[in-house]
C-alpha atoms as a PDB file:
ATOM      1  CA  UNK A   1       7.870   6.955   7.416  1.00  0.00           C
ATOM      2  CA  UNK A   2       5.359   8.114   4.880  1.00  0.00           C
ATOM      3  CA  UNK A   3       3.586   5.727   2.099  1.00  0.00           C
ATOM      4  CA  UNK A   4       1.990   7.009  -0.907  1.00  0.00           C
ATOM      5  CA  UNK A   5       0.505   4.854  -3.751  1.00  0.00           C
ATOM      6  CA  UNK A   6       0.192   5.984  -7.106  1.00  0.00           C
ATOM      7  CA  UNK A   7      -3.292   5.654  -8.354  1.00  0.00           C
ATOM      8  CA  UNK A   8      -1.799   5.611 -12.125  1.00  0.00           C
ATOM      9  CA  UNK A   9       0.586   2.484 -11.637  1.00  0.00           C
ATOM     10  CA  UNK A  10      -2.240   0.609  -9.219  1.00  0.00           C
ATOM     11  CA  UNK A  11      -3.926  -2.329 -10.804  1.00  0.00           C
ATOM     12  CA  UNK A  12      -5.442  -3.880  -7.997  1.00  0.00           C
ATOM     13  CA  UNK A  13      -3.375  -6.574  -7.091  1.00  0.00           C
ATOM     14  CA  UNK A  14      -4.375  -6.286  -3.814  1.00  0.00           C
ATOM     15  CA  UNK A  15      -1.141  -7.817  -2.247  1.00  0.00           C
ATOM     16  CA  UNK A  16      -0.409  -4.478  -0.599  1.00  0.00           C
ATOM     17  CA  UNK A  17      -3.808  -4.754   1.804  1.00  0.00           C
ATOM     18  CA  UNK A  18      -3.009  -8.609   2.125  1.00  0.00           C
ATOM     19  CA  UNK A  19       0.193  -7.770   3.844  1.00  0.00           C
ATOM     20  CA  UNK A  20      -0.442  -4.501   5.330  1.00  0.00           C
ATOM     21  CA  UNK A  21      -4.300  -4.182   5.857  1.00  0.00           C
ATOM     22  CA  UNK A  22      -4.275  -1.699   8.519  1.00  0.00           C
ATOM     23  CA  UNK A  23      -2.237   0.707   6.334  1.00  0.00           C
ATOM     24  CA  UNK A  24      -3.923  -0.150   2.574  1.00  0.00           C
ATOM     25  CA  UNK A  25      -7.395  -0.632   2.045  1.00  0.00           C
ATOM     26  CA  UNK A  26      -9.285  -1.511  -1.428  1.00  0.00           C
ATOM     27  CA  UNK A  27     -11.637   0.172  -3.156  1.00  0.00           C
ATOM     28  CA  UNK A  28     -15.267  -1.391  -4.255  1.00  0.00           C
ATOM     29  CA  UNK A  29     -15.343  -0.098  -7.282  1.00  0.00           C
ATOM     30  CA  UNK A  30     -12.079  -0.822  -8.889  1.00  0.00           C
ATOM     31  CA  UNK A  31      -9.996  -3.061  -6.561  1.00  0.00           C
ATOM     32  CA  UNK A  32      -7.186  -0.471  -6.541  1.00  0.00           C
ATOM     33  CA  UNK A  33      -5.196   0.471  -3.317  1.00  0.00           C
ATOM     34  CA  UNK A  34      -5.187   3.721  -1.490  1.00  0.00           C
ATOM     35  CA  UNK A  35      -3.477   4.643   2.321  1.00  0.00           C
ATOM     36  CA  UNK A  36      -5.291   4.648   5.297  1.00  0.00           C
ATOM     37  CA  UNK A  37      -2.565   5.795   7.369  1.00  0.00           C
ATOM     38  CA  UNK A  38      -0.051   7.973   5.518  1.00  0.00           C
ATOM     39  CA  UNK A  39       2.317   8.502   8.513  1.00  0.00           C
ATOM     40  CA  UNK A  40       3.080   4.232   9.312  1.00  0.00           C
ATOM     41  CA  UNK A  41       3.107   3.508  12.345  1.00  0.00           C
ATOM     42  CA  UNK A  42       6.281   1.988  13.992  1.00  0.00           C
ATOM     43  CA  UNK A  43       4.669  -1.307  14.232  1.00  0.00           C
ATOM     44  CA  UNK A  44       3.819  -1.368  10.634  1.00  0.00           C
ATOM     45  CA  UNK A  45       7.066  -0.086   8.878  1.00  0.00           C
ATOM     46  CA  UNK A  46       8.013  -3.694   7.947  1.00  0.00           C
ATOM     47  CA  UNK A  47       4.955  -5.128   7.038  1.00  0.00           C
ATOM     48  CA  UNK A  48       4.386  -1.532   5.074  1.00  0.00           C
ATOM     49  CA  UNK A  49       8.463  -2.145   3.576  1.00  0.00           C
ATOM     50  CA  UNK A  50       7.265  -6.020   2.129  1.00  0.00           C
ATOM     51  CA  UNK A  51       4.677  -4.058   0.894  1.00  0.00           C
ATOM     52  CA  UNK A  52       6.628  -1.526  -1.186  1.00  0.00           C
ATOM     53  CA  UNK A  53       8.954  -4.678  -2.400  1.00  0.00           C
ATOM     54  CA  UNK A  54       5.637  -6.989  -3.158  1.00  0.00           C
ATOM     55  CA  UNK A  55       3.841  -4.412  -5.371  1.00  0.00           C
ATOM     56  CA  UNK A  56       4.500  -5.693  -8.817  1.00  0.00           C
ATOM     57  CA  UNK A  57       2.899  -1.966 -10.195  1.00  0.00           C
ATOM     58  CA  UNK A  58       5.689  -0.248  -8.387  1.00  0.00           C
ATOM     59  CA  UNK A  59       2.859   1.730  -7.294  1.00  0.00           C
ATOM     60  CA  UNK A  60       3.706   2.414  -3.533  1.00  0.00           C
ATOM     61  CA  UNK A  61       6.987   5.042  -2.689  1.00  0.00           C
ATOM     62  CA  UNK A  62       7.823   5.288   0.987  1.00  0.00           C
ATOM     63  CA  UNK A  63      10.046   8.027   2.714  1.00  0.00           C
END
């Protein structure tokens, strides 16, 4: 599984790095999400799913 988060749609919610924080991390200057780990690990494809489904931007695609 893959994960890729729009920068355009991102506003910073920061619900993706609450749920996932070892595949989305925040940035300083804005708040907005970007991937740590593009290729998910096993473990995390749930946590990295709730994710996708949590993000109220739409802003994260999986596949």
């Amino acid at each position: 599984m893959k994960v890729h988060v729009d920068p355009e749609r991102c506003q910073g919610h920061t619900l993706c790095a609450m749920i996932a924080p070892k595949v989305f991390e925040l940035s300083e200057v804005d708040g907005h999400s970007s991937v740590v780990v593009e290729d998910v690990p096993a473990d995390q494809e749930a946590q990295v799913a709730e994710a996708v489904s949590s993000c109220p931007e739409r802003a994260i695609s999986i596949s």
